[in-house]
Protein backbone atom coordinates (compact mmCIF):
# COMPACT_ATOMS: atom_id res chain seq x y z
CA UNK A 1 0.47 -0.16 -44.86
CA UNK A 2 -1.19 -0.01 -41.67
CA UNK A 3 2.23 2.31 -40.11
CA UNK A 4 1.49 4.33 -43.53
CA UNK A 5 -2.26 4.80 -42.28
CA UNK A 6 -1.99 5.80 -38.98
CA UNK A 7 1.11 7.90 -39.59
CA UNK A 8 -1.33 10.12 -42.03
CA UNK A 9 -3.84 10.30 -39.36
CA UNK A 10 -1.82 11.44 -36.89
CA UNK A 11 -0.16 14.13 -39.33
CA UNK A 12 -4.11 15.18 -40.06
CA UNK A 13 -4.43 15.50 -36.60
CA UNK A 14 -1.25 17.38 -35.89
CA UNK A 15 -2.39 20.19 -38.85
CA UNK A 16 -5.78 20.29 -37.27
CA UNK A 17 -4.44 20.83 -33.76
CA UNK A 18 -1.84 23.36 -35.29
CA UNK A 19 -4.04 25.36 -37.52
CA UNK A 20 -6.47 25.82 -34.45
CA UNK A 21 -3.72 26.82 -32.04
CA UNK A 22 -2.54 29.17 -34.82
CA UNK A 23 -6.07 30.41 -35.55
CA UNK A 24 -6.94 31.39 -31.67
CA UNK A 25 -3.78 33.09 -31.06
CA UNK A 26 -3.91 35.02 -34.96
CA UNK A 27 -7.44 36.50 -33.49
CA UNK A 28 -5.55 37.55 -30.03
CA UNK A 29 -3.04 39.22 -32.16
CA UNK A 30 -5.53 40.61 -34.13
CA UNK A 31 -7.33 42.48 -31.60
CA UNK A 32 -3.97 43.42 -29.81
CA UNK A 33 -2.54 45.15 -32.97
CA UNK A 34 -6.02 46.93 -33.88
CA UNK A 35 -5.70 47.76 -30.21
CA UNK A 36 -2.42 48.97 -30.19
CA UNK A 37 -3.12 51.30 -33.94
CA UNK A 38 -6.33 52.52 -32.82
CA UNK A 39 -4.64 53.38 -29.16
CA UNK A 40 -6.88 51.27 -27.14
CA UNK A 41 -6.25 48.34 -24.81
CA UNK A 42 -7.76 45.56 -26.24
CA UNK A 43 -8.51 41.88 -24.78
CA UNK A 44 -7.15 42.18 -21.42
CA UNK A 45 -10.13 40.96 -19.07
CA UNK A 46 -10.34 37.00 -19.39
CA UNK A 47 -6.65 35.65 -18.46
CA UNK A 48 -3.20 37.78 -18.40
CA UNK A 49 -2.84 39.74 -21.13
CA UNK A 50 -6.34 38.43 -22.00
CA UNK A 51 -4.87 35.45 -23.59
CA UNK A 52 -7.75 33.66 -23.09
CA UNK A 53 -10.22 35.80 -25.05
CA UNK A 54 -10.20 33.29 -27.79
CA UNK A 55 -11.72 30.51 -25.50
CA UNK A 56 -14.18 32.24 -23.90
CA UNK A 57 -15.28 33.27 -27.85
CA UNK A 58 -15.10 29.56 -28.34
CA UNK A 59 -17.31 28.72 -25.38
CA UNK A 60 -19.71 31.41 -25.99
CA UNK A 61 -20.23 30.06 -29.76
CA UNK A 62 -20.49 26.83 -28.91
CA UNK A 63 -23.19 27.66 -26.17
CA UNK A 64 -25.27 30.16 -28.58
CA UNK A 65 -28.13 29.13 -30.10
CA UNK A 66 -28.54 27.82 -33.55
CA UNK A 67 -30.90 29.44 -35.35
CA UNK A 68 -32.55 28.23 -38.59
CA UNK A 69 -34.45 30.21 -40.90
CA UNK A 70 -38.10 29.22 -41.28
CA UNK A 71 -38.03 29.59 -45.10
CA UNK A 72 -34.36 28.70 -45.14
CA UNK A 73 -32.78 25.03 -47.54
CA UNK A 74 -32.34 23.19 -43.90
CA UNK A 75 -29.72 20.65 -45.70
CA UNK A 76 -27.84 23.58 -47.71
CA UNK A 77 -28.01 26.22 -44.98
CA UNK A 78 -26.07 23.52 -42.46
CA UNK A 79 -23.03 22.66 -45.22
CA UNK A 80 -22.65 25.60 -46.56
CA UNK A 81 -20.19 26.68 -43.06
CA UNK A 82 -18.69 23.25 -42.92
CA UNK A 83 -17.79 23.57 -46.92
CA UNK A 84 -16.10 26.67 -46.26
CA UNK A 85 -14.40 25.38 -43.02
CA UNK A 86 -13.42 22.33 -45.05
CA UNK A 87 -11.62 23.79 -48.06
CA UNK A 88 -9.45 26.34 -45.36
CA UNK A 89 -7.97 23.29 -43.58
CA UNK A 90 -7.46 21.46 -46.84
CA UNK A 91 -5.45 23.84 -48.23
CA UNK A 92 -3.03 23.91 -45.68
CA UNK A 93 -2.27 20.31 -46.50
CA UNK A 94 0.06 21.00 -49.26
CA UNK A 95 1.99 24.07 -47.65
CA UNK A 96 5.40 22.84 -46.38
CA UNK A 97 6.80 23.55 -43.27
CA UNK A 98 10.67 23.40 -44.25
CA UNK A 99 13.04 21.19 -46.35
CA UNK A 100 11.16 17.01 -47.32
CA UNK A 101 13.74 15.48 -45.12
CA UNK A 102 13.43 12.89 -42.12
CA UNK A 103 13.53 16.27 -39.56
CA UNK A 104 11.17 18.10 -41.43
CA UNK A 105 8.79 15.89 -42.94
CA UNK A 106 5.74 16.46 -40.69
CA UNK A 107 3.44 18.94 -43.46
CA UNK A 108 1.03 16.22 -44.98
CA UNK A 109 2.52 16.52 -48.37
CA UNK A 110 4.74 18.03 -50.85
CA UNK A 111 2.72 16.89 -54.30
CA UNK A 112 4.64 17.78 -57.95
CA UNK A 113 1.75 20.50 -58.62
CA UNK A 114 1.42 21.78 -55.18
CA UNK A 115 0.51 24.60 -56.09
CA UNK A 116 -2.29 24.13 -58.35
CA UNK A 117 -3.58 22.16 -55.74
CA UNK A 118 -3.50 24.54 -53.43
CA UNK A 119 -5.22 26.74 -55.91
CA UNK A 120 -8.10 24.26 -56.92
CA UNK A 121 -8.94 23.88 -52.84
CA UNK A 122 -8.81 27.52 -52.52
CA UNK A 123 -11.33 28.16 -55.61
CA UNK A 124 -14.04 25.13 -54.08
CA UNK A 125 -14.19 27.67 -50.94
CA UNK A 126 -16.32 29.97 -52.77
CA UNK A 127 -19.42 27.34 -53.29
CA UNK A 128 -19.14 27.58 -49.21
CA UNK A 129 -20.03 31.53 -49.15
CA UNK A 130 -22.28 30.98 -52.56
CA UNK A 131 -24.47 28.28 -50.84
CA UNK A 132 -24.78 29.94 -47.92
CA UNK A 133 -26.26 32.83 -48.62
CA UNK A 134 -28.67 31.32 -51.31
CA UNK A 135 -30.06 29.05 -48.64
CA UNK A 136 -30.20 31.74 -45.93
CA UNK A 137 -33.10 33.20 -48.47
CA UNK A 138 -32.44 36.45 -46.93
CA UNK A 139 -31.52 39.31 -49.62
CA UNK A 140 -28.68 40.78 -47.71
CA UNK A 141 -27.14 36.96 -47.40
CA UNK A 142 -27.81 36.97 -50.90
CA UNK A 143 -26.41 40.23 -51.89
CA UNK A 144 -23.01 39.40 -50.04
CA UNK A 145 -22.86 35.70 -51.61
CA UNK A 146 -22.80 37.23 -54.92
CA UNK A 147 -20.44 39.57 -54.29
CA UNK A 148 -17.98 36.80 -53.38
CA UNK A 149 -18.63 34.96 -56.13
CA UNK A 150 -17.84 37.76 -58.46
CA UNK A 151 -15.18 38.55 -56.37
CA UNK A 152 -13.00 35.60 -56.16
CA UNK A 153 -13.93 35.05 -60.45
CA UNK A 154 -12.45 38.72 -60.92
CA UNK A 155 -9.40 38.03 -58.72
CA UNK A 156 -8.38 34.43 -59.22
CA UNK A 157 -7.21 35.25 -62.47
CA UNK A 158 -5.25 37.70 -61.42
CA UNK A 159 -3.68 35.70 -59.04
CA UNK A 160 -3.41 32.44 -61.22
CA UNK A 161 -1.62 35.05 -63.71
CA UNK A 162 0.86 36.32 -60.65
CA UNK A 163 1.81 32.48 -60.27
CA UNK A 164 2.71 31.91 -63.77
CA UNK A 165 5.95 34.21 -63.58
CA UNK A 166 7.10 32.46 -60.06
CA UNK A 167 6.72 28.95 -61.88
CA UNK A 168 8.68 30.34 -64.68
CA UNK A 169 11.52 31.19 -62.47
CA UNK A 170 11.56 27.78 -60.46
CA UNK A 171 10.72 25.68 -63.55
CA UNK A 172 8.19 23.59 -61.42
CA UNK A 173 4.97 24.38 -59.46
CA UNK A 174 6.23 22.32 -56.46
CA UNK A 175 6.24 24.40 -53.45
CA UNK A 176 9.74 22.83 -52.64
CA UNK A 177 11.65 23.75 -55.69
CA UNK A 178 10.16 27.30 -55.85
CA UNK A 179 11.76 27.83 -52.32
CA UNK A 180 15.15 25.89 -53.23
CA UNK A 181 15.33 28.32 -56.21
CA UNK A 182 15.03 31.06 -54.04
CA UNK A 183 18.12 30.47 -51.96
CA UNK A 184 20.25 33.12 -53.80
CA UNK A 185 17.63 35.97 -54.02
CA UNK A 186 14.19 35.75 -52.89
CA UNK A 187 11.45 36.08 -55.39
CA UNK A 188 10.25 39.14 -53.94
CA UNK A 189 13.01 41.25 -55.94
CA UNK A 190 12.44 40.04 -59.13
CA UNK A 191 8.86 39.29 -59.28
CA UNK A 192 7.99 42.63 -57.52
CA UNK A 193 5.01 42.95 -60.05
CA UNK A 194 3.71 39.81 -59.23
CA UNK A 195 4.30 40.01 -55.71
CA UNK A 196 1.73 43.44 -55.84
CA UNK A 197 -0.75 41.70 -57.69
CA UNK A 198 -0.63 38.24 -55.33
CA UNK A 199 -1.01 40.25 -52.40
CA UNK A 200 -3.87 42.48 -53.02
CA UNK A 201 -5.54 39.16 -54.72
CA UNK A 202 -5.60 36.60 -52.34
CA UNK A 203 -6.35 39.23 -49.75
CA UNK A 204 -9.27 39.99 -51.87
CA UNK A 205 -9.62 36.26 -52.05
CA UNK A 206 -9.99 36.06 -48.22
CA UNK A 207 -12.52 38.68 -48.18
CA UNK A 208 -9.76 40.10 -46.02
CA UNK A 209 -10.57 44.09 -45.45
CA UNK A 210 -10.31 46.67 -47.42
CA UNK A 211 -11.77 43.85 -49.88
CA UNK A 212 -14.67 42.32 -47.44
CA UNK A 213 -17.26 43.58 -49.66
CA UNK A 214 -19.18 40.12 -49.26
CA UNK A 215 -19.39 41.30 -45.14
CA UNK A 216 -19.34 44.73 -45.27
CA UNK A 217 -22.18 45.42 -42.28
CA UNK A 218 -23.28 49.15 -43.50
CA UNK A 219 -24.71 47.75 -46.64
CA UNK A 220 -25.62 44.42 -46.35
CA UNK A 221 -25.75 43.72 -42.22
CA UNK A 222 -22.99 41.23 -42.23
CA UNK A 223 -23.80 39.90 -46.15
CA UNK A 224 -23.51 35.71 -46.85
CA UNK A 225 -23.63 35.08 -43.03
CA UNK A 226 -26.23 37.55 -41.81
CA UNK A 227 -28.49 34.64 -40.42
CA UNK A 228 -25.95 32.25 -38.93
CA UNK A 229 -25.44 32.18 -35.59
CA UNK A 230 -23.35 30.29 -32.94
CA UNK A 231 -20.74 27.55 -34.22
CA UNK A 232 -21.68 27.97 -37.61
CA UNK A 233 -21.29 31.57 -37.66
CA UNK A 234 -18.18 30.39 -35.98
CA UNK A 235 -16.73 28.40 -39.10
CA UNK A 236 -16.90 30.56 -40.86
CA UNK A 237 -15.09 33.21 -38.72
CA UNK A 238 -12.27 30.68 -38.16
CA UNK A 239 -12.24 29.88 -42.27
CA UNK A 240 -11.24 33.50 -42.78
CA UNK A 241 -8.65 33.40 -40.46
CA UNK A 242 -7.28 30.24 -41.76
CA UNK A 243 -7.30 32.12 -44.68
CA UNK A 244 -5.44 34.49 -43.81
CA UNK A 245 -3.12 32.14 -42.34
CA UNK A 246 -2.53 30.19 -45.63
CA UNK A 247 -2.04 33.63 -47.58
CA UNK A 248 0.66 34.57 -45.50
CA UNK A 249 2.70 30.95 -45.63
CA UNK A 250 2.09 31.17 -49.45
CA UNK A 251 3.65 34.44 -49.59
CA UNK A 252 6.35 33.01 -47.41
CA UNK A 253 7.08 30.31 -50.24
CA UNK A 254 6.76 32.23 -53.24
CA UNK A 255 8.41 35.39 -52.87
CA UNK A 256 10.10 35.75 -49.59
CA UNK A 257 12.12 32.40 -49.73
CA UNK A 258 10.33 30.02 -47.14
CA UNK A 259 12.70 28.43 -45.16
CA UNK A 260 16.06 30.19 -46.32
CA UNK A 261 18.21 32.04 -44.36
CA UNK A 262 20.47 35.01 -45.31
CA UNK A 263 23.09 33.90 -44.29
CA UNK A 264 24.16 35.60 -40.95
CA UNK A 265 20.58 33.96 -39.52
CA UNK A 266 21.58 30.99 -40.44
CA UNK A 267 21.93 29.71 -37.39
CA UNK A 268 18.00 29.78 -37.03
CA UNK A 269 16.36 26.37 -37.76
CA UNK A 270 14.42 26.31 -41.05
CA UNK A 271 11.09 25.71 -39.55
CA UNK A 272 11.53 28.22 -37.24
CA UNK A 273 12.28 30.75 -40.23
CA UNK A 274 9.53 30.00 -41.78
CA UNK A 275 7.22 30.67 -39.22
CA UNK A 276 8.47 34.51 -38.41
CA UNK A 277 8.56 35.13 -42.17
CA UNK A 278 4.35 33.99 -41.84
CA UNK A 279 4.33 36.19 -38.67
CA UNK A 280 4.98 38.66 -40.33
CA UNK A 281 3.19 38.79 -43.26
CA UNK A 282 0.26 38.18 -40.99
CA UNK A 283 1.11 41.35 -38.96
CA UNK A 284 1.59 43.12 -42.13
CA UNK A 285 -2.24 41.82 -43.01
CA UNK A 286 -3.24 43.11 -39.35
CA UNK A 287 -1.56 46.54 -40.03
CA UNK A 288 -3.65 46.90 -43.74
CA UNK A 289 -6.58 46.12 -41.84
CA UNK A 290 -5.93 48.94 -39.54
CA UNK A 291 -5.52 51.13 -41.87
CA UNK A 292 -6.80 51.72 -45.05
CA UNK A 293 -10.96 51.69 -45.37
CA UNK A 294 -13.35 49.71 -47.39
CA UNK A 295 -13.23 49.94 -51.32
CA UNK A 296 -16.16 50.87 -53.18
CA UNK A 297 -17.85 47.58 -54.48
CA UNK A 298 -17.11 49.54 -58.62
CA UNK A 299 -13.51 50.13 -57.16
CA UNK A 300 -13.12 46.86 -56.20
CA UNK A 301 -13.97 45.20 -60.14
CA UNK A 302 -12.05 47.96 -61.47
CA UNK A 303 -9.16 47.12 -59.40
CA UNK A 304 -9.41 43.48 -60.51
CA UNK A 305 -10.14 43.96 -64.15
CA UNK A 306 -8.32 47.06 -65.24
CA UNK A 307 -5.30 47.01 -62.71
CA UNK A 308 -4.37 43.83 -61.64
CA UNK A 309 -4.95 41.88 -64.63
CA UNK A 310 -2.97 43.69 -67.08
CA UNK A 311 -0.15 44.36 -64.86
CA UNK A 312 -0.34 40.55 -64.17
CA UNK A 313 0.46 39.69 -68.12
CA UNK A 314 2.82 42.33 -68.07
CA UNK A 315 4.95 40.61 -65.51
CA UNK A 316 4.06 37.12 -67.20
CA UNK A 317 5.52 38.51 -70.59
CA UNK A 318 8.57 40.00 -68.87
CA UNK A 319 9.38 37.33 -67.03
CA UNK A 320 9.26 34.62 -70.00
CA UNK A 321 10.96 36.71 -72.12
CA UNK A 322 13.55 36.82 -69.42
CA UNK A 323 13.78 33.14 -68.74
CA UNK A 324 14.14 32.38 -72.39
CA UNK A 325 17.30 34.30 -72.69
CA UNK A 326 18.87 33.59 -70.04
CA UNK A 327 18.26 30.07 -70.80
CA UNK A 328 21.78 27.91 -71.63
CA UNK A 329 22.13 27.86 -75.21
CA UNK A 330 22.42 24.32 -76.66
């Protein structure tokens, strides 16, 4: 029991330590690829290659001052970040890394409704944004906290919808069996549909740009976390990147196979093809950022509601239909 213990709180460790790493060089990368499309240099003052941008963004944060509100909820104000912060890392605890054997057993767990789970921890993230710019009692914090609300209510169904057609395929929501089903042909070719409408949700889900309407700085200053400042403003940078960073290995899983190979690669280790599959997706999430502006706020429901939605039962309809005949015949 007590082997059991400590072997979960050094795994907890290990995904804290990872996502971190992950999350300091995903915000090098960032600003190198922006760099690169907008034909600038980029960090490339604080270490080679300015590799250690990151920590000296660290350092500075940490330094900052932390400014309260005079009229802000004192209590509220301080969770709010560390809800948001919270719900990113506790996502990632139900993402595998590569095939539940004794090699690649180190993810924290591999549950029979992963998914859902991962969905559930995703959907507590918004009380993070929600609370924080109620308790800010600034109306441009406010403004941007109910944007994200509405938001993540418009797309989550969307996305929830998308989901239904890859569970279909796999016959389970376990993360594990979705990937083993894929080892023929990758999701992305038959669930094409639902691929489109997972991508464009969860990135809307991440507040990820062109869907950071809950941010957007012309309008609203920087919206739910106009009056944070230092580490807090801080968690909730590094929950969006996390973000991002879960997005991409849930893409990875769903529709680009995880872990398989084709099969001249297969010589490449299984973690190890996982992790370029999530690089890049997250370089294709760079490269959107780059390059296609801000959606209007009526754009953005419209998108959700009239788009995304319907073409998401579409593809549920399709693919049942298709699952129940080519179902064995008893």
């Amino acid at each position: 029991m007590l082997e059991t213990i400590l072997w979960l709180i050094g795994k907890s460790l290990l995904v804290i330590v990872v996502l971190m790493s992950a999350a300091a060089g995903e915000l090098l990368m960032m600003r190198k690829v922006l760099g690169y499309f907008q034909m600038r240099l980029g960090p490339n003052r604080v270490g080679p290659w300015g590799v250690l941008q990151p920590l000296a963004d660290v350092v500075k944060m940490i330094f900052k001052e932390d400014i309260v509100p005079r009229d802000a909820d004192k209590v509220i104000y301080r969770l709010a970040p560390i809800i948001s912060f919270f719900c990113s890392l506790a996502a990632f605890v139900v993402i595998p890394w590569g095939p539940s054997d004794a090699t690649y057993s180190l993810f924290m767990a591999d549950p029979g409704a992963g998914i859902l789970i991962y969905l559930a921890i995703v959907s507590l993230s918004v009380y993070g944004i929600t609370l924080g710019g109620w308790a800010s009692q600034s109306k441009y914090a406010l403004l941007g906290a109910m944007r994200g609300t509405a938001q993540l209510i418009s797309y989550e169904l969307a996305l929830g919808m998308s989901l239904l057609g890859v569970i279909l395929m796999a016959g389970s929501p376990r993360l594990t069996a979705i990937v083993e089903a894929q080892q023929n042909l990758y999701n992305i070719i038959p669930q094409f549909l639902g691929f489109l409408v997972f991508a464009l949700a969860v990135m809307a889900e991440a507040n990820w740009p062109p869907f950071d309407l809950p941010e957007s700085e012309q309008e609203l200053v920087a919206g739910y976390h106009t009056e944070y400042a230092g580490m807090r403003f801080g968690l909730y940078f590094l929950s969006e990147l996390i973000a991002v960073i879960n997005a991409s290995c849930l893409i990875t899983l769903l529709y680009l196979g995880g872990w398989n190979r084709i099969s001249f690669l297969e010589f490449i280790p299984p973690t190890l093809a996982f992790l370029l599959k999530v690089c890049f997706v997250i370089f294709v999430f760079f490269w959107i950022r780059a390059t296609l502006p801000r959606v209007r706020y009526d754009k953005l429901m419209n998108l959700g509601w009239k788009v995304l939605l319907p073409v998401a039962a579409l593809n549920l309809v399709g693919t049942a239909v298709y699952v129940a005949l080519s179902a064995p015949r008893v």
